[in-house]
PDB file of N, CA and C in Angstrom:
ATOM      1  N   UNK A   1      -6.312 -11.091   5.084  1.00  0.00           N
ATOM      2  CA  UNK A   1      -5.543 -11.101   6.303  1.00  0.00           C
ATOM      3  C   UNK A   1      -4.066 -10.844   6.011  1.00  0.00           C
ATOM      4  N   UNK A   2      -3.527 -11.353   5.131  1.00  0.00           N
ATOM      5  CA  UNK A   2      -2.387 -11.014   4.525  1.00  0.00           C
ATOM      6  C   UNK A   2      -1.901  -9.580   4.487  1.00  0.00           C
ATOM      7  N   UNK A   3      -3.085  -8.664   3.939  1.00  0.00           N
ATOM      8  CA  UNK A   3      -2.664  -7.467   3.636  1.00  0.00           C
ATOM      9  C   UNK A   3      -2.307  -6.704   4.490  1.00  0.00           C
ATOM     10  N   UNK A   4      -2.993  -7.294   5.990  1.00  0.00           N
ATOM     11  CA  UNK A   4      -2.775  -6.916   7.256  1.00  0.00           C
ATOM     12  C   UNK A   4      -1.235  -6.891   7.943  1.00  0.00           C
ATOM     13  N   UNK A   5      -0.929  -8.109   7.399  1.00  0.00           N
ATOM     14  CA  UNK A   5       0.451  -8.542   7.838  1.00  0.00           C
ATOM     15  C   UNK A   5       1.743  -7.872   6.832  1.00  0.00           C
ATOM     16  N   UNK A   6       1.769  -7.813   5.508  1.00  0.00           N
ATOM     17  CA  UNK A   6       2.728  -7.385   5.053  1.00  0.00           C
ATOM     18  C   UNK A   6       3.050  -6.048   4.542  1.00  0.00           C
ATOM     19  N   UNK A   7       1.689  -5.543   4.636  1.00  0.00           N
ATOM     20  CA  UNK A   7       1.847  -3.625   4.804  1.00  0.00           C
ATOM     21  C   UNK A   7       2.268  -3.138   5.534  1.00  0.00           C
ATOM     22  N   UNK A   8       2.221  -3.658   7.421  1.00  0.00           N
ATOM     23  CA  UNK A   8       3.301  -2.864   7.586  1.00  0.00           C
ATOM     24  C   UNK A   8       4.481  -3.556   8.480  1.00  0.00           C
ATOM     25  N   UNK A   9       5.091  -4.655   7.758  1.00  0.00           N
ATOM     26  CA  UNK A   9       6.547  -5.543   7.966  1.00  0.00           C
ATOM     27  C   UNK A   9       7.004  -4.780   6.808  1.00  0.00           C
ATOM     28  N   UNK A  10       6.501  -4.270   5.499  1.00  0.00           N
ATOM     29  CA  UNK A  10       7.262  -3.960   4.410  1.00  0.00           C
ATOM     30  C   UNK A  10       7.388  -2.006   4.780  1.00  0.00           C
ATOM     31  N   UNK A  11       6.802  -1.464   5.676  1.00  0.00           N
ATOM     32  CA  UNK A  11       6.812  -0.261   6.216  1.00  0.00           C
ATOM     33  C   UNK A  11       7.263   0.063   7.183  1.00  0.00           C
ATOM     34  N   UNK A  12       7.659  -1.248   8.193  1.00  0.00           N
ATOM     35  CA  UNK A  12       8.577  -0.977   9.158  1.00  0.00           C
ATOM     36  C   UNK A  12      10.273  -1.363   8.582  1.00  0.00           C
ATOM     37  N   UNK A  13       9.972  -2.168   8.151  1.00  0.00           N
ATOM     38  CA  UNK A  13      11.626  -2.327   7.089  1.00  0.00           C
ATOM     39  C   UNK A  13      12.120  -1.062   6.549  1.00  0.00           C
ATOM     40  N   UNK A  14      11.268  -0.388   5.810  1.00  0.00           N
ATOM     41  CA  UNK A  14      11.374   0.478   4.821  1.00  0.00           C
ATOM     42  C   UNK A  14      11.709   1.857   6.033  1.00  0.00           C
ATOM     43  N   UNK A  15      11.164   2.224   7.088  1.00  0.00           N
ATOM     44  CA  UNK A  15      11.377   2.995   7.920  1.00  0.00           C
ATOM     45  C   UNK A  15      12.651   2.645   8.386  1.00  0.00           C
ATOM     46  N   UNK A  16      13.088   1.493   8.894  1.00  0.00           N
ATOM     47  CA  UNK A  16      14.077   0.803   9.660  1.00  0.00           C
ATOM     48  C   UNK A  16      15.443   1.106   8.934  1.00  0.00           C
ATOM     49  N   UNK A  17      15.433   0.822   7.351  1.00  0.00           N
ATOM     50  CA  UNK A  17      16.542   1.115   7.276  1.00  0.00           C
ATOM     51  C   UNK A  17      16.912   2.531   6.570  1.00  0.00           C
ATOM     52  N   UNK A  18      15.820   3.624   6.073  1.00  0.00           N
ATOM     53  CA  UNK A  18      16.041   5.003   6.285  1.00  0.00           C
ATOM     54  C   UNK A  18      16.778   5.438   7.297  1.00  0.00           C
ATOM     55  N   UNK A  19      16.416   5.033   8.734  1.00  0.00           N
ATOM     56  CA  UNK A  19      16.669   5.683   9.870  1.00  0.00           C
ATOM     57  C   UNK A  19      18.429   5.281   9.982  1.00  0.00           C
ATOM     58  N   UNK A  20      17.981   3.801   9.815  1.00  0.00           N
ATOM     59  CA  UNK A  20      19.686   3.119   9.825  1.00  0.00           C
ATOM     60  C   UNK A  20      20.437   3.652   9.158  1.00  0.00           C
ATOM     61  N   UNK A  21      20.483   3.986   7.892  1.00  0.00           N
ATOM     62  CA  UNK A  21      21.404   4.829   7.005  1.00  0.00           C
ATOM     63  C   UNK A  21      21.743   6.097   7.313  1.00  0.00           C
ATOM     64  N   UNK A  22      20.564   6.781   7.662  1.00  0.00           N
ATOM     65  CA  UNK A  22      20.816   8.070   8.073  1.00  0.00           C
ATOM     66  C   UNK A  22      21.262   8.142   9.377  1.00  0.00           C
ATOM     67  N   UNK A  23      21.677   6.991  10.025  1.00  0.00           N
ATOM     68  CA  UNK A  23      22.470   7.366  11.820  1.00  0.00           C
ATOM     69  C   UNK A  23      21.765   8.356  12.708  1.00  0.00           C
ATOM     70  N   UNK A  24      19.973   8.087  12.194  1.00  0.00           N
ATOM     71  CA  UNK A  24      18.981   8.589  13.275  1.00  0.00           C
ATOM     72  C   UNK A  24      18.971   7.937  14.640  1.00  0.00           C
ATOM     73  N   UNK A  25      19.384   6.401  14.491  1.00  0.00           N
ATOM     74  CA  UNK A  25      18.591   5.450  15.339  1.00  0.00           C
ATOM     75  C   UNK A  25      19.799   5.507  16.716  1.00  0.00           C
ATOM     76  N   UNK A  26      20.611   6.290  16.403  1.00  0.00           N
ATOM     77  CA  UNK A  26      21.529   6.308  17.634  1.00  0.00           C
ATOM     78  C   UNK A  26      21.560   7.026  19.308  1.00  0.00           C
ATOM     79  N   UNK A  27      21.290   6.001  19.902  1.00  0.00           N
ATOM     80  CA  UNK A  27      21.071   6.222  21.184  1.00  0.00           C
ATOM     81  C   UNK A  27      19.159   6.656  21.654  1.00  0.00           C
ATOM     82  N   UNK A  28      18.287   5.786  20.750  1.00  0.00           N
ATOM     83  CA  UNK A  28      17.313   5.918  20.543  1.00  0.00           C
ATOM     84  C   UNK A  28      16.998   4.647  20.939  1.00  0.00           C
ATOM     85  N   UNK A  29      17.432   3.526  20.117  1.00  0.00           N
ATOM     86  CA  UNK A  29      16.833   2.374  20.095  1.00  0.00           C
ATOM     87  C   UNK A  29      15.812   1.195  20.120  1.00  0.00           C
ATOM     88  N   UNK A  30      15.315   1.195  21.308  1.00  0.00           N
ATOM     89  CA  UNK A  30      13.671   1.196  21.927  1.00  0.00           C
ATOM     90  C   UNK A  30      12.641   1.555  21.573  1.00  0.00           C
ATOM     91  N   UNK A  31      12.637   2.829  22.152  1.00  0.00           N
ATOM     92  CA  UNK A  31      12.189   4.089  22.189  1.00  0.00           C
ATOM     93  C   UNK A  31      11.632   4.255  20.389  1.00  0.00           C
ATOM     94  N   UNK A  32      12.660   4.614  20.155  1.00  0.00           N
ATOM     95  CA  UNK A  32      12.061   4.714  18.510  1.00  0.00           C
ATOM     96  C   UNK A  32      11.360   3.458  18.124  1.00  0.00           C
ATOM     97  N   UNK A  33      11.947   2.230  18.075  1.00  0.00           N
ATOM     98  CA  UNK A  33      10.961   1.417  17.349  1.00  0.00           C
ATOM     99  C   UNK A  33       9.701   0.693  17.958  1.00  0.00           C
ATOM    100  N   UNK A  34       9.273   1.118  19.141  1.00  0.00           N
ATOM    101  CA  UNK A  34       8.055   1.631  20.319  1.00  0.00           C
ATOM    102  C   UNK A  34       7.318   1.868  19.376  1.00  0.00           C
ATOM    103  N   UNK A  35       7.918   3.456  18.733  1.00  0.00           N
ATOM    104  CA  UNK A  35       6.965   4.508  18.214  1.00  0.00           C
ATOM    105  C   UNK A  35       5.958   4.065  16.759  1.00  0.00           C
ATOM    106  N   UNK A  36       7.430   3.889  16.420  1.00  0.00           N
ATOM    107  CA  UNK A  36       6.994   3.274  14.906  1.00  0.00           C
ATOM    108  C   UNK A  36       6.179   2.127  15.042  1.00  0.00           C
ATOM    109  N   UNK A  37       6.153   0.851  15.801  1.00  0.00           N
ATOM    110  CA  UNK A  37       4.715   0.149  15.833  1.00  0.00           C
ATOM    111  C   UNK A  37       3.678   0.547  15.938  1.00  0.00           C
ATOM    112  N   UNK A  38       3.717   1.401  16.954  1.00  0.00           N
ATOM    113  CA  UNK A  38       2.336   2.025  17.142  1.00  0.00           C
ATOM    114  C   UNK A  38       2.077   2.893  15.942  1.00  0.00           C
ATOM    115  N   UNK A  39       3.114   3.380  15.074  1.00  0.00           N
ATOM    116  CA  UNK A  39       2.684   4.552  13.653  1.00  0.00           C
ATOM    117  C   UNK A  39       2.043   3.304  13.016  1.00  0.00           C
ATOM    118  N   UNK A  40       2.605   1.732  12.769  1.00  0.00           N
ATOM    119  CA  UNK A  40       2.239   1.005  12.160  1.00  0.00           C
ATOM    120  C   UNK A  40       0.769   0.506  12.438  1.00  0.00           C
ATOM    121  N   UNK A  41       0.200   0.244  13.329  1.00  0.00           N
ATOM    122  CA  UNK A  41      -1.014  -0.333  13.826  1.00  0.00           C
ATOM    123  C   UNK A  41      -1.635   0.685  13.459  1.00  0.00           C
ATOM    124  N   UNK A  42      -1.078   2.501  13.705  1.00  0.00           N
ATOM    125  CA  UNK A  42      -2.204   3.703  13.178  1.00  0.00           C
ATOM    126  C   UNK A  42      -2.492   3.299  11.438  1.00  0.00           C
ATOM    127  N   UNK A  43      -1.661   2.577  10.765  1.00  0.00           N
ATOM    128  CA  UNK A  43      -1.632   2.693   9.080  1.00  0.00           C
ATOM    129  C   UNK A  43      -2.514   1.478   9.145  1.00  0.00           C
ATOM    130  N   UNK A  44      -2.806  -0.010   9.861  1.00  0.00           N
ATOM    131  CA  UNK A  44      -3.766  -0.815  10.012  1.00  0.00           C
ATOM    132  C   UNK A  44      -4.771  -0.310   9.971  1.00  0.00           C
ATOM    133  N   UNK A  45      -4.956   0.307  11.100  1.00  0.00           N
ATOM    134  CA  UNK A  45      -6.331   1.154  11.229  1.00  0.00           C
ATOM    135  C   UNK A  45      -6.722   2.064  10.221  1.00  0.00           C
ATOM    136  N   UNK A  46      -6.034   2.510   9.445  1.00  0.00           N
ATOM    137  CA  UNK A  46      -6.527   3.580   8.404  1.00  0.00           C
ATOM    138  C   UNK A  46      -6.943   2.580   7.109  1.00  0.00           C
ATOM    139  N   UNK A  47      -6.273   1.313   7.219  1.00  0.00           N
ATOM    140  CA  UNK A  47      -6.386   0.331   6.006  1.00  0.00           C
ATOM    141  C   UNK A  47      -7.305  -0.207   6.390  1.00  0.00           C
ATOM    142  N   UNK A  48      -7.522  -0.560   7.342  1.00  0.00           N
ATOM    143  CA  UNK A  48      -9.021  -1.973   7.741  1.00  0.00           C
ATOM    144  C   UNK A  48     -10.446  -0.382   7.581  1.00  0.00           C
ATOM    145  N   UNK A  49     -10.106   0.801   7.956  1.00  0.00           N
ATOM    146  CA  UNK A  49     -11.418   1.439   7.127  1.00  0.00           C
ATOM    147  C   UNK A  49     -11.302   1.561   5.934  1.00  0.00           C
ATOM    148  N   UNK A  50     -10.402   2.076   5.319  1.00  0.00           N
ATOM    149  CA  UNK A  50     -10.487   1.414   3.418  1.00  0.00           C
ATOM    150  C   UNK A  50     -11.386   0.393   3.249  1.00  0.00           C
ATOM    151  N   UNK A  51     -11.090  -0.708   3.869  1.00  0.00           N
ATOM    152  CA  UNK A  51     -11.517  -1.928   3.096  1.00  0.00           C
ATOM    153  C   UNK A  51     -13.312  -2.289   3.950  1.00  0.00           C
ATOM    154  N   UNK A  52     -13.372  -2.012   5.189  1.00  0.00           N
ATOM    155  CA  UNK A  52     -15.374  -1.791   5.789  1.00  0.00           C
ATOM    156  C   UNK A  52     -15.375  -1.109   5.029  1.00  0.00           C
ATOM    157  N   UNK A  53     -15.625   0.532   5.089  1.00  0.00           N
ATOM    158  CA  UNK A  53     -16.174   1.236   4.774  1.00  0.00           C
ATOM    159  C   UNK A  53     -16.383   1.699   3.193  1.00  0.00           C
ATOM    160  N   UNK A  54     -14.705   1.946   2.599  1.00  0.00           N
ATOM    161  CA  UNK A  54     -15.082   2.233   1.588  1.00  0.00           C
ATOM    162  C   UNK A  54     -15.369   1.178   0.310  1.00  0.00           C
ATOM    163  N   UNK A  55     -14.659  -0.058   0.185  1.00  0.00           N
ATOM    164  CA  UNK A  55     -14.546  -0.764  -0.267  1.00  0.00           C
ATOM    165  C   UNK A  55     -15.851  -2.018  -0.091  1.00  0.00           C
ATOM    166  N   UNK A  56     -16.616  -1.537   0.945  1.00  0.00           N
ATOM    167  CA  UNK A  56     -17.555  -2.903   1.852  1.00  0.00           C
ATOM    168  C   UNK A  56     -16.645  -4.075   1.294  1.00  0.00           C
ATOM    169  N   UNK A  57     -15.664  -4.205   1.626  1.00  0.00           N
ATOM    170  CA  UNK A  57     -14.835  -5.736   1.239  1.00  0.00           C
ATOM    171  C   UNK A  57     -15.153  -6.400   2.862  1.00  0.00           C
ATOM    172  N   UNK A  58     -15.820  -6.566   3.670  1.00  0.00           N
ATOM    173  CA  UNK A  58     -16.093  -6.780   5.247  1.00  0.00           C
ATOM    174  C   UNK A  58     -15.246  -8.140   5.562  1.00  0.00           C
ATOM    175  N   UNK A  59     -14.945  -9.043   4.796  1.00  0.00           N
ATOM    176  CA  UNK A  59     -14.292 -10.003   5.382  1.00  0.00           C
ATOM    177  C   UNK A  59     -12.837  -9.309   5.382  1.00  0.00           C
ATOM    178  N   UNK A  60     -12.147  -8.733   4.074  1.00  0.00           N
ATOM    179  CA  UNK A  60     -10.824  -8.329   4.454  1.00  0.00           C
ATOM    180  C   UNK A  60     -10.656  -7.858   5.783  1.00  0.00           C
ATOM    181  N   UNK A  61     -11.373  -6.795   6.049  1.00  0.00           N
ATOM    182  CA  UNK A  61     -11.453  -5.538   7.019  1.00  0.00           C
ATOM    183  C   UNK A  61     -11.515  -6.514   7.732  1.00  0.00           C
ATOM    184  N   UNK A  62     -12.288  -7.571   8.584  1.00  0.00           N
ATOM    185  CA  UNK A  62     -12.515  -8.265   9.596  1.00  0.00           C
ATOM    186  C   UNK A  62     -10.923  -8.980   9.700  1.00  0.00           C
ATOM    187  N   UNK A  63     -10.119  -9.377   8.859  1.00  0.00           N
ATOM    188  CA  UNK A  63      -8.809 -10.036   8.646  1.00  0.00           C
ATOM    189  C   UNK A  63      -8.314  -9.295   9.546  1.00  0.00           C
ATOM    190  N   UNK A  64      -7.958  -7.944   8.792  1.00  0.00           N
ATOM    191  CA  UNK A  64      -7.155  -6.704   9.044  1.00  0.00           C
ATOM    192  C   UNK A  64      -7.545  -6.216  10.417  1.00  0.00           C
ATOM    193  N   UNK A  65      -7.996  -6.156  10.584  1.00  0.00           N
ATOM    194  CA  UNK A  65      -8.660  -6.022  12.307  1.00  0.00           C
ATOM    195  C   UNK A  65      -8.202  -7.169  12.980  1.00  0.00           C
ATOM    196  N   UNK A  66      -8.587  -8.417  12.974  1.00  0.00           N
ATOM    197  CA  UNK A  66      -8.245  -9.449  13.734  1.00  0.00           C
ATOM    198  C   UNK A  66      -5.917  -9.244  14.057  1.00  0.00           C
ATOM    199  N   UNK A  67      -5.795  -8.813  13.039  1.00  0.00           N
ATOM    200  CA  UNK A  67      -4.345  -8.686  13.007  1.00  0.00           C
ATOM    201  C   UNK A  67      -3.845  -7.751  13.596  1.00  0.00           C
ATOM    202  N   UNK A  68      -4.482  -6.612  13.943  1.00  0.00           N
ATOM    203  CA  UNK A  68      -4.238  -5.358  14.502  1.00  0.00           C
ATOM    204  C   UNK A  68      -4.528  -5.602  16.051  1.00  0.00           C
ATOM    205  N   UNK A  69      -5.651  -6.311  16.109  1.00  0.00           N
ATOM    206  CA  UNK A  69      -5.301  -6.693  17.343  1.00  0.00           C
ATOM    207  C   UNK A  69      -4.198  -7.498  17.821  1.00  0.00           C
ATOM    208  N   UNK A  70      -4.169  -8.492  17.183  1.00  0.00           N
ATOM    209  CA  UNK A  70      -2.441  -9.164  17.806  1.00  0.00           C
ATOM    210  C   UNK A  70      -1.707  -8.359  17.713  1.00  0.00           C
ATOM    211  N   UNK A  71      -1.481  -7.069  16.678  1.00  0.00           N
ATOM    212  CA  UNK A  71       0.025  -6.252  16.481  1.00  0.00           C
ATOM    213  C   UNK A  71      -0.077  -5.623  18.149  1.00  0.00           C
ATOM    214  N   UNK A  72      -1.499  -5.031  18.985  1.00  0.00           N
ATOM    215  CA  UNK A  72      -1.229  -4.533  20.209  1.00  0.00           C
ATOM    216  C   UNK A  72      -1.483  -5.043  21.118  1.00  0.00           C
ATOM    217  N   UNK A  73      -1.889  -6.787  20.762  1.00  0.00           N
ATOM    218  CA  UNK A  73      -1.275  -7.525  22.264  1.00  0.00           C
ATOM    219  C   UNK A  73       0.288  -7.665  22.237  1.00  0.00           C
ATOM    220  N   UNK A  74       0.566  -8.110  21.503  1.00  0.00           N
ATOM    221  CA  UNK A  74       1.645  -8.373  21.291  1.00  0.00           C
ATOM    222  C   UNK A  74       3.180  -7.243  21.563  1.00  0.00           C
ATOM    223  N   UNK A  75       2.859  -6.222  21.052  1.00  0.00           N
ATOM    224  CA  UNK A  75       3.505  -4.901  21.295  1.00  0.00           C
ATOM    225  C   UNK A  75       3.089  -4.580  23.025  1.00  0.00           C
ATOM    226  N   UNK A  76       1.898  -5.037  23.508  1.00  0.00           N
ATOM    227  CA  UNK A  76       1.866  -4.514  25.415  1.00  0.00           C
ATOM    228  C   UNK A  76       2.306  -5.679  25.844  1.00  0.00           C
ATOM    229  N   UNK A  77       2.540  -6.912  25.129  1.00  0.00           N
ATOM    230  CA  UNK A  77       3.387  -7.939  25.322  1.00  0.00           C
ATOM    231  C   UNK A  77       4.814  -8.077  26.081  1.00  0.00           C
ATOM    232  N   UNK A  78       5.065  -7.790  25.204  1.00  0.00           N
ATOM    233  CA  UNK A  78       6.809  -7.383  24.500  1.00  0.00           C
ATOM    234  C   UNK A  78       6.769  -5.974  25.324  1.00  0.00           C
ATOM    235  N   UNK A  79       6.533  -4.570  25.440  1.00  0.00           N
ATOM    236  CA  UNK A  79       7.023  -3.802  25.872  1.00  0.00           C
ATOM    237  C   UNK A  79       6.494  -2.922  27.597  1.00  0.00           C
ATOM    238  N   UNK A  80       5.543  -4.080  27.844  1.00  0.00           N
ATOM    239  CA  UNK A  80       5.258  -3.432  29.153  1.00  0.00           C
ATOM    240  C   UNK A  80       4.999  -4.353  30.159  1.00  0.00           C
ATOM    241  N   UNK A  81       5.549  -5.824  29.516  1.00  0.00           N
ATOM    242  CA  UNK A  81       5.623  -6.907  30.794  1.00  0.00           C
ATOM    243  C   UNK A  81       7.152  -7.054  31.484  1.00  0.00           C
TER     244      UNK A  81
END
């Protein structure tokens, strides 16, 4: 479940402050980091099949899933109430 959680806090950081340095994030704000959750929950989803399918690790994958779902309650939470 872990792996769920800090792959992509350490990939939205890592995006976050590229953008910050490079003075992308200006007059964006929102909007951009909208996007990038949802890029993040797409990299969940590509990781929780790693770990069913190729790996049959089924409890990780079940972690990693359970977490992906909170990342998009939470994100229709936060951005469309």
């Amino acid at each position: 479940m872990l792996i769920g959680i800090i792959v992509p806090v350490i990939l939205y950081v890592m995006i976050y402050l590229v953008l910050d340095l490079s003075g992308i994030t200006m007059g964006l704000g929102t909007a951009l980091s909208e996007k990038v959750q949802i890029m993040l929950v797409a990299v969940n989803a590509i990781l929780m099949r790693q770990f069913l399918v190729k790996r049959n690790q089924e409890r990780t994958g079940r972690g990693i899933l359970l977490i992906t779902f909170a990342m998009v309650i939470a994100h229709l939470i936060y951005y469309y109430t």
